[in-house]
N, C-alpha and C. Protein backbone atom coordinates (compact mmCIF):
# COMPACT_ATOMS: atom_id res chain seq x y z
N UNK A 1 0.84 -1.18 0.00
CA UNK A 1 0.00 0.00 0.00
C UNK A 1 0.89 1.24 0.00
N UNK A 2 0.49 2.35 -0.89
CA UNK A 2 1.37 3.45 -0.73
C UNK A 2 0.78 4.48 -0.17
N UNK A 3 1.55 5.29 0.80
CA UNK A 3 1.29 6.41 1.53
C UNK A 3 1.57 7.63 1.32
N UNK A 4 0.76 8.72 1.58
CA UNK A 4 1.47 9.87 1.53
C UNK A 4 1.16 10.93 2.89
N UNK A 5 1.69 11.77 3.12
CA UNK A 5 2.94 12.30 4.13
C UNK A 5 3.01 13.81 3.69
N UNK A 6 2.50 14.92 3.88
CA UNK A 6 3.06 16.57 3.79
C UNK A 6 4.07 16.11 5.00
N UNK A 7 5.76 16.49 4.28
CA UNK A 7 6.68 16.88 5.24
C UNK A 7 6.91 18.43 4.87
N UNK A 8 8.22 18.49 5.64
CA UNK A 8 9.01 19.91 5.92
C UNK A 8 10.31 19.84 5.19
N UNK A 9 10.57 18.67 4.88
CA UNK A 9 12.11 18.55 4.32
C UNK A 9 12.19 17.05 3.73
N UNK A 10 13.27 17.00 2.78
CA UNK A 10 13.00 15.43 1.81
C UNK A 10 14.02 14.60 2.61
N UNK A 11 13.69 14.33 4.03
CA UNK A 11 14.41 12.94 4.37
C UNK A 11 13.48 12.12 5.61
N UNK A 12 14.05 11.12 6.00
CA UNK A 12 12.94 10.17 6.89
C UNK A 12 12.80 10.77 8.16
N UNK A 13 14.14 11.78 8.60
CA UNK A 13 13.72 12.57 9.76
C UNK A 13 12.96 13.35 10.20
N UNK A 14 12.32 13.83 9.27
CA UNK A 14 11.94 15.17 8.99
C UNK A 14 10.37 15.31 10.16
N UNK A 15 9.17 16.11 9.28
CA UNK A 15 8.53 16.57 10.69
C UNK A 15 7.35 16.39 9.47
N UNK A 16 6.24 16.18 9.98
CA UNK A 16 5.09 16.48 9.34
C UNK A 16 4.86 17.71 9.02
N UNK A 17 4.40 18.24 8.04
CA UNK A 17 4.14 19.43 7.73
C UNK A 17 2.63 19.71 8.14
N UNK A 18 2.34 20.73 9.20
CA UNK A 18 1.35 21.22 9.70
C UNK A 18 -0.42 21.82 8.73
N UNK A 19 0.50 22.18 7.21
CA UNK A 19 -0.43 22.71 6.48
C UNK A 19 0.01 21.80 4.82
N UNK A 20 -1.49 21.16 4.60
CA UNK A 20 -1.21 19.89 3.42
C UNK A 20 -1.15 20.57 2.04
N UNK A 21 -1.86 21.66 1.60
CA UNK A 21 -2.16 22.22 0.49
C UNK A 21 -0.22 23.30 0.31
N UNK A 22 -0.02 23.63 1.28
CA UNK A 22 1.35 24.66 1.11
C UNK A 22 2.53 23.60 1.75
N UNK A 23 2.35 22.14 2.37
CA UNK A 23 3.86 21.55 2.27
C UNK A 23 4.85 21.58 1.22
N UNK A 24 6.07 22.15 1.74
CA UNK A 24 6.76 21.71 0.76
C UNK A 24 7.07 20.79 -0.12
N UNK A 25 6.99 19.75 0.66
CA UNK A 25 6.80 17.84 -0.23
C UNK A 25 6.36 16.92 0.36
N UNK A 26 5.79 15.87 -0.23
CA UNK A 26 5.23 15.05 -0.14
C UNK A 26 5.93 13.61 0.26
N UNK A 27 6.09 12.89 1.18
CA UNK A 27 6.78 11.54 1.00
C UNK A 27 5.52 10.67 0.38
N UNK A 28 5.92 10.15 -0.22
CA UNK A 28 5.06 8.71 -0.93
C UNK A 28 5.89 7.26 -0.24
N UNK A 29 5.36 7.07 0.80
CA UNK A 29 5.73 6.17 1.04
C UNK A 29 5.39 4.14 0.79
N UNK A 30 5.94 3.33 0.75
CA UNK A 30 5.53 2.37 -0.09
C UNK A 30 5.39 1.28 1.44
N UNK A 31 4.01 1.00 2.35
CA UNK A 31 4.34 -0.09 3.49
C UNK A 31 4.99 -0.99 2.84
N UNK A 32 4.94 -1.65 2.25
CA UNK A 32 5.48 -3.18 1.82
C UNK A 32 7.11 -3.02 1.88
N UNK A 33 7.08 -1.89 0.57
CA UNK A 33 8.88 -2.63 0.32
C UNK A 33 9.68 -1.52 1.10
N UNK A 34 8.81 -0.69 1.95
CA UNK A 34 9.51 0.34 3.11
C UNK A 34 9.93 1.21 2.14
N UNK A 35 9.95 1.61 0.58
CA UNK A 35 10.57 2.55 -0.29
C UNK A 35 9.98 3.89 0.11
N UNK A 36 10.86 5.15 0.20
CA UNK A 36 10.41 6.34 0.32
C UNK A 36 10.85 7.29 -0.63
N UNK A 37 10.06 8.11 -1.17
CA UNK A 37 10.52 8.85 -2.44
C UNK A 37 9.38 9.93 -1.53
N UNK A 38 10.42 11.34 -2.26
CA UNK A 38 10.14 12.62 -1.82
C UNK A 38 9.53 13.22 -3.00
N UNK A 39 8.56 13.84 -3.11
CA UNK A 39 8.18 15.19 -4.50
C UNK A 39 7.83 16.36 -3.93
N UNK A 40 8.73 17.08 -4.58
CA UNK A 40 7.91 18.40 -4.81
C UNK A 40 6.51 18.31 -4.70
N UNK A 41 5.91 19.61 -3.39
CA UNK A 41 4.90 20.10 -3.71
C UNK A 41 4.81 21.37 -4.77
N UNK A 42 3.74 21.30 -5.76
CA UNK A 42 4.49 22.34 -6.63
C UNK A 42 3.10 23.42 -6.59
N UNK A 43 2.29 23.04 -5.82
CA UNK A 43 1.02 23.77 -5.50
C UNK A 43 1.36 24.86 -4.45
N UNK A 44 2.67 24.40 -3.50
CA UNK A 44 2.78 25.11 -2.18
C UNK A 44 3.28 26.87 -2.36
N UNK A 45 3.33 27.49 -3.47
CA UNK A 45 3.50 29.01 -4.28
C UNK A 45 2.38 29.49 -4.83
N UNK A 46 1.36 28.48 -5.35
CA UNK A 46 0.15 28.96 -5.40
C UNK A 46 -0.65 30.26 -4.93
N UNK A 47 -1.12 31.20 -5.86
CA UNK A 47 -1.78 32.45 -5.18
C UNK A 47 -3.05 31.99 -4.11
N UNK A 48 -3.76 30.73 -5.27
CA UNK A 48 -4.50 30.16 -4.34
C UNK A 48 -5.01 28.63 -5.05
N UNK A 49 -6.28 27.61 -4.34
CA UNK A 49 -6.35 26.66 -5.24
C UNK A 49 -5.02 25.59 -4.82
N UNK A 50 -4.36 26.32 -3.62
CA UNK A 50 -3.28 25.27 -3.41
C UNK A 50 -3.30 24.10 -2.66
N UNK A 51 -4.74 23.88 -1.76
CA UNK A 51 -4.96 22.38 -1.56
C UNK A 51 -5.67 21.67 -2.92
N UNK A 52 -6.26 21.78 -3.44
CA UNK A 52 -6.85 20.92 -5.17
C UNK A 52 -5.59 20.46 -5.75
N UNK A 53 -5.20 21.49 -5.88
CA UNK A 53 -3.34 21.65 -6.64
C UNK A 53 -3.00 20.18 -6.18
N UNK A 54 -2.95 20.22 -4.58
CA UNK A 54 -1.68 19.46 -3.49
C UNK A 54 -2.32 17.98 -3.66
N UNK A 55 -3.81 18.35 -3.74
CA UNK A 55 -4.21 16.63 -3.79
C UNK A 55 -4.70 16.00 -4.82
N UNK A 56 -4.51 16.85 -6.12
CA UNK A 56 -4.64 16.40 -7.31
C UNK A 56 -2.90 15.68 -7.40
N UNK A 57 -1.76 16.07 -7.05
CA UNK A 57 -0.76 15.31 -6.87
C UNK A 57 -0.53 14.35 -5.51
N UNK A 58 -1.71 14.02 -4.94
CA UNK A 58 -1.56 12.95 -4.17
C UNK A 58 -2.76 12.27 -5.08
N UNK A 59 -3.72 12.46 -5.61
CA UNK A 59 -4.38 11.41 -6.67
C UNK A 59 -3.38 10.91 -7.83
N UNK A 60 -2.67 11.66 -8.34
CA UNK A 60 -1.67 11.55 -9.23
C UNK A 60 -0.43 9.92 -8.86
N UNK A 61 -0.54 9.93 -7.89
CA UNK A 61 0.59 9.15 -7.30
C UNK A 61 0.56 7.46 -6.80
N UNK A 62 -1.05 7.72 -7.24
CA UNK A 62 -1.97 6.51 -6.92
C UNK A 62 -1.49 5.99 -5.52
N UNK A 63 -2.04 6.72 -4.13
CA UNK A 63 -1.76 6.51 -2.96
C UNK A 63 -3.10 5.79 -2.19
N UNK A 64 -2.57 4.98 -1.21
CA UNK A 64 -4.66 4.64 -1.00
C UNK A 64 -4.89 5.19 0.37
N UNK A 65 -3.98 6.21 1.01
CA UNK A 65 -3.92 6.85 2.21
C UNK A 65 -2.84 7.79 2.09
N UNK A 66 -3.82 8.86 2.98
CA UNK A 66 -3.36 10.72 2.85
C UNK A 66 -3.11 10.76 4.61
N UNK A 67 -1.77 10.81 5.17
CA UNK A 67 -1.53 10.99 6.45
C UNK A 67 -1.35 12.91 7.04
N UNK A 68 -2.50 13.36 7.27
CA UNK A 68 -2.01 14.73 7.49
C UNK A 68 -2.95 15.20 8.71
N UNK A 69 -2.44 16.40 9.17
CA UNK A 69 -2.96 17.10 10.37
C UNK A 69 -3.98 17.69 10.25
N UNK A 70 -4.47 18.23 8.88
CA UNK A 70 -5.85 18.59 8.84
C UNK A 70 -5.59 18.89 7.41
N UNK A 71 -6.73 18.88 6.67
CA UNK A 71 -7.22 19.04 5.36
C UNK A 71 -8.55 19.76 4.99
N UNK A 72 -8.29 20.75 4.29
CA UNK A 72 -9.63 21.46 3.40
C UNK A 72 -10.23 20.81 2.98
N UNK A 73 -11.93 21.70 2.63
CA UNK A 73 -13.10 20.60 1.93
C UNK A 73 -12.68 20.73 0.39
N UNK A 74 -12.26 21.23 0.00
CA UNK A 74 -11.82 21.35 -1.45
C UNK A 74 -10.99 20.33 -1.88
N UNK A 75 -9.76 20.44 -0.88
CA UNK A 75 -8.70 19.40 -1.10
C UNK A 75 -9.08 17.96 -0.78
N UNK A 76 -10.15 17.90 0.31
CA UNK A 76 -10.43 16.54 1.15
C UNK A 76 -11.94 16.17 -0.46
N UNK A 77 -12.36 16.77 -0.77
CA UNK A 77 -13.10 16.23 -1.93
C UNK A 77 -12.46 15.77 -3.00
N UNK A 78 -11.62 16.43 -3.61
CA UNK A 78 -10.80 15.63 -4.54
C UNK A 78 -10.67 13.98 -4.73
N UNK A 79 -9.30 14.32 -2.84
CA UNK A 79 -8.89 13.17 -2.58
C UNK A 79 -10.02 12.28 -2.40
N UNK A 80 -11.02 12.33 -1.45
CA UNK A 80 -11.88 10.97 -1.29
C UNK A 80 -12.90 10.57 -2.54
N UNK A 81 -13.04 11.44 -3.52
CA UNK A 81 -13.38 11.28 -4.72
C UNK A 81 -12.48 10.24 -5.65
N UNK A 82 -11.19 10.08 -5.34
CA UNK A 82 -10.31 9.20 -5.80
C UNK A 82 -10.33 7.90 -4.58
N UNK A 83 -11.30 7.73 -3.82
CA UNK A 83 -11.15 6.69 -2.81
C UNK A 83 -10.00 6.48 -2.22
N UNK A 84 -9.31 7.85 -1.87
CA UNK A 84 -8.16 7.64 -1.02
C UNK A 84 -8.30 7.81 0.46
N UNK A 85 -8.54 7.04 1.45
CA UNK A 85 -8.52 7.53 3.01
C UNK A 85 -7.77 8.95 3.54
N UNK A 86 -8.16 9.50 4.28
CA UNK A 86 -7.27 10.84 4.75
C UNK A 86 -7.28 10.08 6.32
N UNK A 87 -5.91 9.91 7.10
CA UNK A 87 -6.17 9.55 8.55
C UNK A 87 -5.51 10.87 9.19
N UNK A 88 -5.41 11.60 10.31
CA UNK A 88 -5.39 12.03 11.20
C UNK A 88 -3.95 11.66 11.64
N UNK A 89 -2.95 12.56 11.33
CA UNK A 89 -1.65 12.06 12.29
C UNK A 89 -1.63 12.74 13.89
N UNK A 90 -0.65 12.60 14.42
CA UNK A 90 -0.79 12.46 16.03
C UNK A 90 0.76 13.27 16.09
N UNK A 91 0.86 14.26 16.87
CA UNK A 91 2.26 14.65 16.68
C UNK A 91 3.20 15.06 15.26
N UNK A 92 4.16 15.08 16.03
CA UNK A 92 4.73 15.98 14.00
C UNK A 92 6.08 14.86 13.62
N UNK A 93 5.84 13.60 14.40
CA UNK A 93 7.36 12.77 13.97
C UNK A 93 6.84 12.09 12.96
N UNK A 94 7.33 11.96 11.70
CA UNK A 94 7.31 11.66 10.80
C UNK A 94 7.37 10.00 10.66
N UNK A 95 8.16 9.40 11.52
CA UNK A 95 8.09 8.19 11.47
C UNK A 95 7.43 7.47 12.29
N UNK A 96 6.86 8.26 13.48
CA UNK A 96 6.08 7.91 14.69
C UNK A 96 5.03 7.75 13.75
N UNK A 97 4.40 8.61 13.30
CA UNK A 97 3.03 8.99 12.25
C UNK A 97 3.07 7.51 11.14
N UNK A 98 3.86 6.72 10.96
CA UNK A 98 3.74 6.24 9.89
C UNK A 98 3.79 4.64 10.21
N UNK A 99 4.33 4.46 11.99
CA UNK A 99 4.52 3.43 12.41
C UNK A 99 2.60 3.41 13.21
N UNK A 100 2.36 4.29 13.59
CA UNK A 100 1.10 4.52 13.99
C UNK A 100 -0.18 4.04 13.05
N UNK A 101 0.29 4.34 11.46
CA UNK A 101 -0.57 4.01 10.76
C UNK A 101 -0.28 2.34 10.63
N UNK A 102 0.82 2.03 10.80
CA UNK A 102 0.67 0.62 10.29
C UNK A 102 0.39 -0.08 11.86
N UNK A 103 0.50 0.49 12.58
CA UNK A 103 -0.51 -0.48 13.67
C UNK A 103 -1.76 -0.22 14.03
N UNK A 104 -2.27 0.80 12.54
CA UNK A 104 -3.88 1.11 13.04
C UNK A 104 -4.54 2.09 14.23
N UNK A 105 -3.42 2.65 14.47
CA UNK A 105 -3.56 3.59 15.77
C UNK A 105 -3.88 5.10 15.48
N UNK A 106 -4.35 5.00 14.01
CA UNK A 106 -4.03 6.65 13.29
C UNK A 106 -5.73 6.51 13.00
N UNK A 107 -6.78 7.49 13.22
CA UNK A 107 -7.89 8.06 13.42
C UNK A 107 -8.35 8.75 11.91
N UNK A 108 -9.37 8.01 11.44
CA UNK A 108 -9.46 8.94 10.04
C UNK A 108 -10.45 10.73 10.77
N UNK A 109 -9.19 11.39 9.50
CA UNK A 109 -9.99 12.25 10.17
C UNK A 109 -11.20 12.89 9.36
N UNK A 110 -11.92 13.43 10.28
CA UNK A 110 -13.40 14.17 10.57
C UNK A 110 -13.53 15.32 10.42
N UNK A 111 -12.79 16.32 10.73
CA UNK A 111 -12.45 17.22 10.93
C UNK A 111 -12.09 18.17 9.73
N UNK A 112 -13.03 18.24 9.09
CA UNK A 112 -12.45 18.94 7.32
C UNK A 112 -12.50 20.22 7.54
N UNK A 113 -11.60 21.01 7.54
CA UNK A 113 -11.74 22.48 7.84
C UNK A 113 -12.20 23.15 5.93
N UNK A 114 -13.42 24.47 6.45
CA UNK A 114 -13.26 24.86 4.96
C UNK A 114 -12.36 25.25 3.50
N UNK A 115 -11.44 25.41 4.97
CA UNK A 115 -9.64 26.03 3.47
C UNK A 115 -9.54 27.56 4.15
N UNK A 116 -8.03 27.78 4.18
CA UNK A 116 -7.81 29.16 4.08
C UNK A 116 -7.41 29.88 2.42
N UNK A 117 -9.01 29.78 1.80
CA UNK A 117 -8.46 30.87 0.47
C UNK A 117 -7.90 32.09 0.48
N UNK A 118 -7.36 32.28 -0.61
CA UNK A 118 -6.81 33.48 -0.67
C UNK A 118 -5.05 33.56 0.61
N UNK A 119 -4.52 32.52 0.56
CA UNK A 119 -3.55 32.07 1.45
C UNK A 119 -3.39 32.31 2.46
N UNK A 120 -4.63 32.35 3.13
CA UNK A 120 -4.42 33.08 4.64
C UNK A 120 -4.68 31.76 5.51
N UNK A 121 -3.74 32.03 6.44
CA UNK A 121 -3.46 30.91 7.28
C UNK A 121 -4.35 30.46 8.64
């Protein structure tokens, strides 16, 4: 199953990124063969439209789970329109968050905030 991950920086240390539509990149992570590959977010410069942007490249990537701290209704429609789960991470460790999901301990989340358009935070 492949995962994806808004981080802060392209390595396994790194931190969850707090906001999914303006992360800098994305880990795609692979459970099975443990492979991690980093992309560019290229939505995160966006005037606006930058969660659609962010999760039209997590539909793009064919992921079947979106690990983030909160997500827009814009962006969170996309994605579950592509039958991708969005779960709820817990803290900002990147690998805590990902060991959490694979023991099922990660909460889909509920919580769809409307979006900050117009890039306001």
């Amino acid at each position: 199953m492949k995962i994806a991950v808004p981080v802060d920086e392209k390595n396994m240390e790194t931190t969850v990124c707090p906001s999914f539509g303006r992360s800098p990149f994305f880990l795609i992570y692979d459970t099975e063969s443990k492979n991690a590959t980093f992309i560019d977010n290229n939505a995160a410069a966006s005037q606006g439209g930058s969660g659609i942007k962010a999760a039209q490249t997590i539909v793009d990537n064919q992921v079947s789970a979106l690990l983030t701290p909160r997500c827009g209704e814009n962006a969170a429609q996309v994605i579950q329109a592509a039958n991708i789960k969005i779960y709820k991470t817990a803290g900002n460790s990147l690998q805590e968050n990902i060991d959490a999901f694979m023991e099922g301990k990660l909460p889909v989340l509920n919580e769809i905030h409307p979006g900050f358009h117009g890039g306001r935070k």
